[in-house]
PDB file of N, CA and C in Angstrom:
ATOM      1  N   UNK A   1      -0.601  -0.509  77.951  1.00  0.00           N
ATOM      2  CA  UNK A   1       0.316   0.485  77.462  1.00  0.00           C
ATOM      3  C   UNK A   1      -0.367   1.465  76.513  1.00  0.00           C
ATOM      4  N   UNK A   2      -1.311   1.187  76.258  1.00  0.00           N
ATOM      5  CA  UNK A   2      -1.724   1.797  74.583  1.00  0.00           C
ATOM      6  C   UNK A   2      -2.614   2.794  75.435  1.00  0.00           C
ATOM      7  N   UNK A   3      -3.174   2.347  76.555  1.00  0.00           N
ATOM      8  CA  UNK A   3      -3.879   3.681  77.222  1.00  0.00           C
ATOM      9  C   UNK A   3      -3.503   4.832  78.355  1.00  0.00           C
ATOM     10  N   UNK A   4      -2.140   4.055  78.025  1.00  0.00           N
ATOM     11  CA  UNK A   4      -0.888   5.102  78.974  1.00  0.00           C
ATOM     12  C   UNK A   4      -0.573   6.191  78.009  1.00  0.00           C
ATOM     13  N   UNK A   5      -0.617   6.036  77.158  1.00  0.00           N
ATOM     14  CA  UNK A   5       0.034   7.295  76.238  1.00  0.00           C
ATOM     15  C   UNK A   5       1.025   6.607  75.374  1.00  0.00           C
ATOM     16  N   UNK A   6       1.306   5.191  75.334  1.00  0.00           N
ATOM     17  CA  UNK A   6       2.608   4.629  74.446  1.00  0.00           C
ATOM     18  C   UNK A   6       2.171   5.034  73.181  1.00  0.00           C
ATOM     19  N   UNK A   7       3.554   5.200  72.261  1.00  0.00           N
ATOM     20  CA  UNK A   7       3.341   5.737  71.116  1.00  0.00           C
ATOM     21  C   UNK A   7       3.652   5.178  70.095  1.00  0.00           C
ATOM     22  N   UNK A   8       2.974   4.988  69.185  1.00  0.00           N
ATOM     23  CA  UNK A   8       4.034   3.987  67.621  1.00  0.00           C
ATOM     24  C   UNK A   8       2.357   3.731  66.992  1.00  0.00           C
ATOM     25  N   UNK A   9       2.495   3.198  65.711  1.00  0.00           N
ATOM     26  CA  UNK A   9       1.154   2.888  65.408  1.00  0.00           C
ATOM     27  C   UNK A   9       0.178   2.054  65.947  1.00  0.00           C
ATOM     28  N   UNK A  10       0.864   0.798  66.333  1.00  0.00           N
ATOM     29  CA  UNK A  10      -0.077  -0.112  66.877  1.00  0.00           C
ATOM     30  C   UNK A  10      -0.494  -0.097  67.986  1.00  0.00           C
ATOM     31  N   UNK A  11      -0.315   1.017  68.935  1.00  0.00           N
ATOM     32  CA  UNK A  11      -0.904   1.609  70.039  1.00  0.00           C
ATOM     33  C   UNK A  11      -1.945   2.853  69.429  1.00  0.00           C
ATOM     34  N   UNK A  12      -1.781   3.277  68.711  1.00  0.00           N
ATOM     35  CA  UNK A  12      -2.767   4.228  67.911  1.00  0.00           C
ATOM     36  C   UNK A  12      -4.038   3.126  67.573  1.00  0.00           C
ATOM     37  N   UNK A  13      -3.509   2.548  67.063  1.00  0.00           N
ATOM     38  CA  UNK A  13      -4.983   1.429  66.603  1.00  0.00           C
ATOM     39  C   UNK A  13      -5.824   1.071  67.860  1.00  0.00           C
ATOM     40  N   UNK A  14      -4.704   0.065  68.350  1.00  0.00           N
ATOM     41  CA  UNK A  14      -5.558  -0.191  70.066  1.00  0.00           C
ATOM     42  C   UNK A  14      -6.325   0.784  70.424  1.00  0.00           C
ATOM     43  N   UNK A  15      -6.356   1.728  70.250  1.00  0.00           N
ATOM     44  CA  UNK A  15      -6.822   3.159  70.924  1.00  0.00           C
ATOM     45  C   UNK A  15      -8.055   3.444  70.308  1.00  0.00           C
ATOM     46  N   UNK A  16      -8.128   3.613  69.153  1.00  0.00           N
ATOM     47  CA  UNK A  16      -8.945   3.756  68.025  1.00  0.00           C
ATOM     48  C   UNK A  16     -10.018   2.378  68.010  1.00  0.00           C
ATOM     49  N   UNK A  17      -9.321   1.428  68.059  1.00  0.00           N
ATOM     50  CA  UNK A  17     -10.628   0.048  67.895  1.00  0.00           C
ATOM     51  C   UNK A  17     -10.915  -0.328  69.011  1.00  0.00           C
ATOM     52  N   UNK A  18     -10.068  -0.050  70.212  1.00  0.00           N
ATOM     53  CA  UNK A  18     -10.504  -0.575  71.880  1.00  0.00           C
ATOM     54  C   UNK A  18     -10.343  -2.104  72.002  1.00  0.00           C
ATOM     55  N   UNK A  19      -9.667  -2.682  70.700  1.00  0.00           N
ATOM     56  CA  UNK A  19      -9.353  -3.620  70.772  1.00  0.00           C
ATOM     57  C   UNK A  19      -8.264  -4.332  70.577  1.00  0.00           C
ATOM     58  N   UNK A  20      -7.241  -5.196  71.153  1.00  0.00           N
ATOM     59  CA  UNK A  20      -5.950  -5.860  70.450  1.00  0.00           C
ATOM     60  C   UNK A  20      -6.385  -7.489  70.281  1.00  0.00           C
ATOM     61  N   UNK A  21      -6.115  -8.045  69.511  1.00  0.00           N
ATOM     62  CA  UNK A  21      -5.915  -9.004  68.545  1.00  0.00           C
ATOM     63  C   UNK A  21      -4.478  -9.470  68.159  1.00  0.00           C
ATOM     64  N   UNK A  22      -4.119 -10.294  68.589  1.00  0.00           N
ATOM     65  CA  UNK A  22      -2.276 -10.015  67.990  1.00  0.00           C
ATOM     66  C   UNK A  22      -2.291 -12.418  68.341  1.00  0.00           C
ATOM     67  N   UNK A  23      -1.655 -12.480  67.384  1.00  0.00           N
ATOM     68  CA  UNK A  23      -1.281 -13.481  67.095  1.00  0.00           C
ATOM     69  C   UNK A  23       0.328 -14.205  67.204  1.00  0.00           C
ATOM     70  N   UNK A  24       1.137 -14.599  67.644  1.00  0.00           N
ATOM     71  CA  UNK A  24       2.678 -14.632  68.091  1.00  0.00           C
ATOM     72  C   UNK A  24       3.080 -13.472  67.944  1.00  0.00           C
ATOM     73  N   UNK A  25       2.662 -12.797  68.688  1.00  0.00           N
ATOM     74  CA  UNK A  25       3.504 -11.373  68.535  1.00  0.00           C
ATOM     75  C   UNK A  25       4.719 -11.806  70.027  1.00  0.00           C
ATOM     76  N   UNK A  26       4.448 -12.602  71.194  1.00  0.00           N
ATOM     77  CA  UNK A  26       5.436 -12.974  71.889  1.00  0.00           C
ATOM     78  C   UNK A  26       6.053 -14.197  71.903  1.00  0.00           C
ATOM     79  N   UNK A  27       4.926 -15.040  71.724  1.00  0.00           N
ATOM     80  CA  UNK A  27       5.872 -16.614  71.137  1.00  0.00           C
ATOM     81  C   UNK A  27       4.730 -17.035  70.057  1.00  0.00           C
ATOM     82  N   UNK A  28       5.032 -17.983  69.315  1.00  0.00           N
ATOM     83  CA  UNK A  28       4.465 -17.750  68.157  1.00  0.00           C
ATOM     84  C   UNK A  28       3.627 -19.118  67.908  1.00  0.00           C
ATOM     85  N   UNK A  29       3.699 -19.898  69.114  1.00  0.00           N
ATOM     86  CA  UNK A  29       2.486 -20.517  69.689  1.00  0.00           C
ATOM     87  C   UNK A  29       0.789 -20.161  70.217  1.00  0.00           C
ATOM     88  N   UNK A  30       1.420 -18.628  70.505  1.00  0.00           N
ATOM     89  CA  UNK A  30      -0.118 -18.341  71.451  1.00  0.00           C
ATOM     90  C   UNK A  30      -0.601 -16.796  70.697  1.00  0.00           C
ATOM     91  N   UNK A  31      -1.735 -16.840  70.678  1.00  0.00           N
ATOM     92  CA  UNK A  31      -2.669 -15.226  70.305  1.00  0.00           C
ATOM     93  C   UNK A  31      -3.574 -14.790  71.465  1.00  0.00           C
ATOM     94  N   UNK A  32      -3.429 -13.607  71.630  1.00  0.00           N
ATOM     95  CA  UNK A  32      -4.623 -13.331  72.576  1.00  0.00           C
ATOM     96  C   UNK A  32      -5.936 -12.068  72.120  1.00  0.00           C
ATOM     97  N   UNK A  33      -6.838 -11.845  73.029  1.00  0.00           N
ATOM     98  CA  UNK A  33      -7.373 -10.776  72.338  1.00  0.00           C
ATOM     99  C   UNK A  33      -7.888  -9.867  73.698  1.00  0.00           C
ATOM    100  N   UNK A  34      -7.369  -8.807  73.665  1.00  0.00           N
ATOM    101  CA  UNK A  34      -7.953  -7.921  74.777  1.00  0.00           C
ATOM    102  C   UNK A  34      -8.849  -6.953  74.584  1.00  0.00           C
ATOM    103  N   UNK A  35      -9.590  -6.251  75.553  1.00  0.00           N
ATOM    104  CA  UNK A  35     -10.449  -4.876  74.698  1.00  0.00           C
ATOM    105  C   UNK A  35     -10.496  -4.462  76.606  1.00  0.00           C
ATOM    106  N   UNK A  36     -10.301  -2.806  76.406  1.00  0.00           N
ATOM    107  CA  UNK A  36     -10.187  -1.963  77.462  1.00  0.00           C
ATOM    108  C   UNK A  36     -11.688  -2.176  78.298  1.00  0.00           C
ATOM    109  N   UNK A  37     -11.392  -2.035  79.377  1.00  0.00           N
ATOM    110  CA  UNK A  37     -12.771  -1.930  80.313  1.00  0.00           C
ATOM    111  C   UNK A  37     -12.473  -0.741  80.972  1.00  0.00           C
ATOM    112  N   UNK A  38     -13.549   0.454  80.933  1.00  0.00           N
ATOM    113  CA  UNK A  38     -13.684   1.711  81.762  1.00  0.00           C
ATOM    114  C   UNK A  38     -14.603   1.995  82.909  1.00  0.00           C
ATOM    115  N   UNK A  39     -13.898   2.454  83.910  1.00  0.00           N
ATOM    116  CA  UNK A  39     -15.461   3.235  84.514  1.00  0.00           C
ATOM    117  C   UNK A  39     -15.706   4.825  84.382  1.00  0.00           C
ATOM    118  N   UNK A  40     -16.619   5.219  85.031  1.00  0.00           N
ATOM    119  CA  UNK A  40     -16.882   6.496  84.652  1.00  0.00           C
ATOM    120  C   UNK A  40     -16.022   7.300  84.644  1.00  0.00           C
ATOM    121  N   UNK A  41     -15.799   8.498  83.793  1.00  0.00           N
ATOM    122  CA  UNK A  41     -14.567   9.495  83.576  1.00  0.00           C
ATOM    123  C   UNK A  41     -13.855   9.067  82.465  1.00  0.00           C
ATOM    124  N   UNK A  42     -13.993   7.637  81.942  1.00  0.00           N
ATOM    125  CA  UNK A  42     -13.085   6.837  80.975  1.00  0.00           C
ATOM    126  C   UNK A  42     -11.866   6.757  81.577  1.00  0.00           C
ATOM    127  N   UNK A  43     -11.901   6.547  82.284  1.00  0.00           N
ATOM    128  CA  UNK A  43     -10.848   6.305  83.228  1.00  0.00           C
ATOM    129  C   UNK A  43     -10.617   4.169  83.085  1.00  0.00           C
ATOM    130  N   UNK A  44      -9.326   3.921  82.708  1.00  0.00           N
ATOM    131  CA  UNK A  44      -9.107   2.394  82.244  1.00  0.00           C
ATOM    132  C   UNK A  44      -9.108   1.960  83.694  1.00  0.00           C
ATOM    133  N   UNK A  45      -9.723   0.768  84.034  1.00  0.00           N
ATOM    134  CA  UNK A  45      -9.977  -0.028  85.282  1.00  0.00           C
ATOM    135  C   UNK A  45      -9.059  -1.459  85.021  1.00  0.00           C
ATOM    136  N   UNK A  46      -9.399  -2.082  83.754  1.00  0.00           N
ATOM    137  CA  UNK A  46      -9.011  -3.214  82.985  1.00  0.00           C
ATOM    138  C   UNK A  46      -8.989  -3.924  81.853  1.00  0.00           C
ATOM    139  N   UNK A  47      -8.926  -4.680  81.533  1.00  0.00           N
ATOM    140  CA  UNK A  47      -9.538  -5.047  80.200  1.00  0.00           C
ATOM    141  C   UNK A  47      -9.858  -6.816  80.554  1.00  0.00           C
ATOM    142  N   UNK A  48     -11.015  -7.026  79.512  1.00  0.00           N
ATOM    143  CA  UNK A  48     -11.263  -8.542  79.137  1.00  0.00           C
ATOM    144  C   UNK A  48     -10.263  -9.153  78.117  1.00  0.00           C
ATOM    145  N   UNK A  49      -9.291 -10.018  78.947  1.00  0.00           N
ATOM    146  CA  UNK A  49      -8.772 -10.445  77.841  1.00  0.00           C
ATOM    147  C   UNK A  49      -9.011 -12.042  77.483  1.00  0.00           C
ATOM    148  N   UNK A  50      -9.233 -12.853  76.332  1.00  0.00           N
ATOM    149  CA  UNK A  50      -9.002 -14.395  76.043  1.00  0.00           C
ATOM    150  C   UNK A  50      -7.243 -14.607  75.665  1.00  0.00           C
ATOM    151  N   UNK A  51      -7.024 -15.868  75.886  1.00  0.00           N
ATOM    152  CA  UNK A  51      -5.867 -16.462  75.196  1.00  0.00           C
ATOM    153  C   UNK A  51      -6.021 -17.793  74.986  1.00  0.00           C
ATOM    154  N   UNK A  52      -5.029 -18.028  73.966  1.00  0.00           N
ATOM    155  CA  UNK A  52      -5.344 -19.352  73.470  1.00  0.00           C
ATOM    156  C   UNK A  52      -4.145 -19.597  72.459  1.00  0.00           C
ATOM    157  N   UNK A  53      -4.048 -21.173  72.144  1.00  0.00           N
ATOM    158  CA  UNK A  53      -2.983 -21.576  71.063  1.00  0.00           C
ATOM    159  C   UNK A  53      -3.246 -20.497  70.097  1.00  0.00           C
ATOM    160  N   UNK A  54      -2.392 -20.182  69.069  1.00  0.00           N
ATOM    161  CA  UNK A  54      -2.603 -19.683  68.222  1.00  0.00           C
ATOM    162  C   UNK A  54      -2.803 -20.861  67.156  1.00  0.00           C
ATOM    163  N   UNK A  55      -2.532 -21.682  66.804  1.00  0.00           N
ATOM    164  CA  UNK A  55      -3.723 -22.284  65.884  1.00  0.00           C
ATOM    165  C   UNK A  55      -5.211 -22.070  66.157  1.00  0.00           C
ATOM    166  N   UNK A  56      -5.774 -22.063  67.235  1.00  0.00           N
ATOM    167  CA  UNK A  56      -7.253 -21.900  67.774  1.00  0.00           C
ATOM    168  C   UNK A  56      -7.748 -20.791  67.535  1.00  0.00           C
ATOM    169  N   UNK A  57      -7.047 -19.786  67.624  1.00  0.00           N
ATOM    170  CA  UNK A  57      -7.558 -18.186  66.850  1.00  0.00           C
ATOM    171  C   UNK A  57      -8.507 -18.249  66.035  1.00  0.00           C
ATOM    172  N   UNK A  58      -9.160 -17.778  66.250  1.00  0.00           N
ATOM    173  CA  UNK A  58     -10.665 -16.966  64.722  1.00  0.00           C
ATOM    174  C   UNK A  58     -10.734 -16.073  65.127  1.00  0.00           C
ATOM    175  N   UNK A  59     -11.176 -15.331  63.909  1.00  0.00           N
ATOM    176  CA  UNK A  59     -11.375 -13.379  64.148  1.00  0.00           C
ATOM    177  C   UNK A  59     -12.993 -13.470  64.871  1.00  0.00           C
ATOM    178  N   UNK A  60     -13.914 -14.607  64.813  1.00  0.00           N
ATOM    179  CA  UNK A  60     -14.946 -14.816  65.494  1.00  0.00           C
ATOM    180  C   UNK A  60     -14.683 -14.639  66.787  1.00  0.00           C
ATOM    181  N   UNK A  61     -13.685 -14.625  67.506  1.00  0.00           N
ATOM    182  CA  UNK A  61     -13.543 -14.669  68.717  1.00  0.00           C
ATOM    183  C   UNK A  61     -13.524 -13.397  69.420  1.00  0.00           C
ATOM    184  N   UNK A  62     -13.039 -12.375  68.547  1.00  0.00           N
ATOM    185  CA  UNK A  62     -13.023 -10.889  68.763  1.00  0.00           C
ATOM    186  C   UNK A  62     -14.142 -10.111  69.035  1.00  0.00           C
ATOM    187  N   UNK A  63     -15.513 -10.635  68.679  1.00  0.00           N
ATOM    188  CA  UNK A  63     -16.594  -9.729  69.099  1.00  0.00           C
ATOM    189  C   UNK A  63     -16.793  -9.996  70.428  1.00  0.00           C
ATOM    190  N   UNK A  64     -17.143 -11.227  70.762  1.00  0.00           N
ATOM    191  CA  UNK A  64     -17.318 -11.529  71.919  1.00  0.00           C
ATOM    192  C   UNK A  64     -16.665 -11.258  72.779  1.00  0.00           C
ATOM    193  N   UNK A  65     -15.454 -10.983  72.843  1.00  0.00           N
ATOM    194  CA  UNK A  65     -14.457 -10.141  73.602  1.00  0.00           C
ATOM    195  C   UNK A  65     -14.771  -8.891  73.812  1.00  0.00           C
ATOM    196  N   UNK A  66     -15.268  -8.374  73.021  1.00  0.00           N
ATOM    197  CA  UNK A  66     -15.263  -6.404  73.146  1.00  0.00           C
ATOM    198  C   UNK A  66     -16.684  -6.208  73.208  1.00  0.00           C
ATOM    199  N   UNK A  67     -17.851  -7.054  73.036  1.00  0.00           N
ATOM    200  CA  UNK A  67     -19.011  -7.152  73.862  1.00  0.00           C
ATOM    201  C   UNK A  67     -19.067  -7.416  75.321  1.00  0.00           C
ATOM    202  N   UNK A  68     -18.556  -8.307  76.046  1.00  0.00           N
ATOM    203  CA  UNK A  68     -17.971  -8.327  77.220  1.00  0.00           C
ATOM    204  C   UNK A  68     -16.761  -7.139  78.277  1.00  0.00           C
ATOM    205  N   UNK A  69     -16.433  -6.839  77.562  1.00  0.00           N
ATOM    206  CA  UNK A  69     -15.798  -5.498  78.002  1.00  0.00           C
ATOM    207  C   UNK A  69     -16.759  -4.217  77.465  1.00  0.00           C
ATOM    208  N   UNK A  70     -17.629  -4.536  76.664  1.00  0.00           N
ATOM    209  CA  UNK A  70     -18.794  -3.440  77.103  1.00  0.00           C
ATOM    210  C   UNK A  70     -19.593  -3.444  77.922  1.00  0.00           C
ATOM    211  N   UNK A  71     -19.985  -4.315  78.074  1.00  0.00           N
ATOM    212  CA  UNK A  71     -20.702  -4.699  79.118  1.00  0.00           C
ATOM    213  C   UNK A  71     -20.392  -4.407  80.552  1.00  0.00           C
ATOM    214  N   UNK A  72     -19.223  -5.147  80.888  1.00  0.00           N
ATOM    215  CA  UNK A  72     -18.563  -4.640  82.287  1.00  0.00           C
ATOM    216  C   UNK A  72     -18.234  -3.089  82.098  1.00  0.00           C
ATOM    217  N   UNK A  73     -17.798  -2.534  80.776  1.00  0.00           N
ATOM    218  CA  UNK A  73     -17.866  -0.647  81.383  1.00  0.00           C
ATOM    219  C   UNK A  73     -19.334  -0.061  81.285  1.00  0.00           C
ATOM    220  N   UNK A  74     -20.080  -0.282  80.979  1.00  0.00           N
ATOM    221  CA  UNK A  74     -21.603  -0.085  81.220  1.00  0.00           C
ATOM    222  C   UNK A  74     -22.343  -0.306  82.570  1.00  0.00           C
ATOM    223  N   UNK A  75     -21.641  -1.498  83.117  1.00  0.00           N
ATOM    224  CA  UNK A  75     -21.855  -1.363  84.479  1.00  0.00           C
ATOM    225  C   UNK A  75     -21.407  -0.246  85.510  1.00  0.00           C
ATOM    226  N   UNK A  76     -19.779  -0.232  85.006  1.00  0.00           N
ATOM    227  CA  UNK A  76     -19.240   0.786  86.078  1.00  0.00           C
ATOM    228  C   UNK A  76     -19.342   2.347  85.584  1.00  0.00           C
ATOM    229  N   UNK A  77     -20.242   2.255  84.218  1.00  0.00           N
ATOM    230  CA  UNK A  77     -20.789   4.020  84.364  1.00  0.00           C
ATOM    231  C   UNK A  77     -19.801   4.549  83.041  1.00  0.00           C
ATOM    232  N   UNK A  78     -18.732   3.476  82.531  1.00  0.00           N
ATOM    233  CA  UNK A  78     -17.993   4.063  81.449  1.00  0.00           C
ATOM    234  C   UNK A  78     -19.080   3.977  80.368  1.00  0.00           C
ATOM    235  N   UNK A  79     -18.027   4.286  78.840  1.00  0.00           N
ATOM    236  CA  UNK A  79     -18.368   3.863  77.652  1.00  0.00           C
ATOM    237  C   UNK A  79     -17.477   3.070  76.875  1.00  0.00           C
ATOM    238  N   UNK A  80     -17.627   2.683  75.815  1.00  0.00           N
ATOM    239  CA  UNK A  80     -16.524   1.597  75.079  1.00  0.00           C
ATOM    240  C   UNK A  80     -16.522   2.363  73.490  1.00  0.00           C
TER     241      UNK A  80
END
């Protein structure tokens, strides 16, 4: 949504860090962490996302996420 054009702040951020992080934001058991994957044009293809209990969460988990979605848009010719 956040690279559709949705609007409110926390789609501004997504946008800005290329990354979401969100912790029970739908049930308050689970967190996930996504980061956009592009190919050339910046054009959004997908994103890498993890999930997991939300007790299991660390903010450690977030690089490795949005290194991996650099990676795969580096392949297909995007940037991150």
């Amino acid at each position: 949504m956040a690279f559709s054009g949705a609007k409110g702040a926390i789609y501004d951020r997504i946008r800005r860090e290329k990354v979401a992080a969100l912790v029970g934001d739908r049930r308050a058991d689970l967190a996930g962490i996504a980061a956009p994957v592009f190919r050339a044009g910046q054009e959004l293809v997908g994103a890498i996302t993890l999930t997991m209990p939300a007790n299991r969460y660390k903010e450690s988990h977030i690089a490795p996420v949005v290194e991996a979605a650099r990676i795969l848009t580096a392949k297909l010719g995007g940037t991150l």
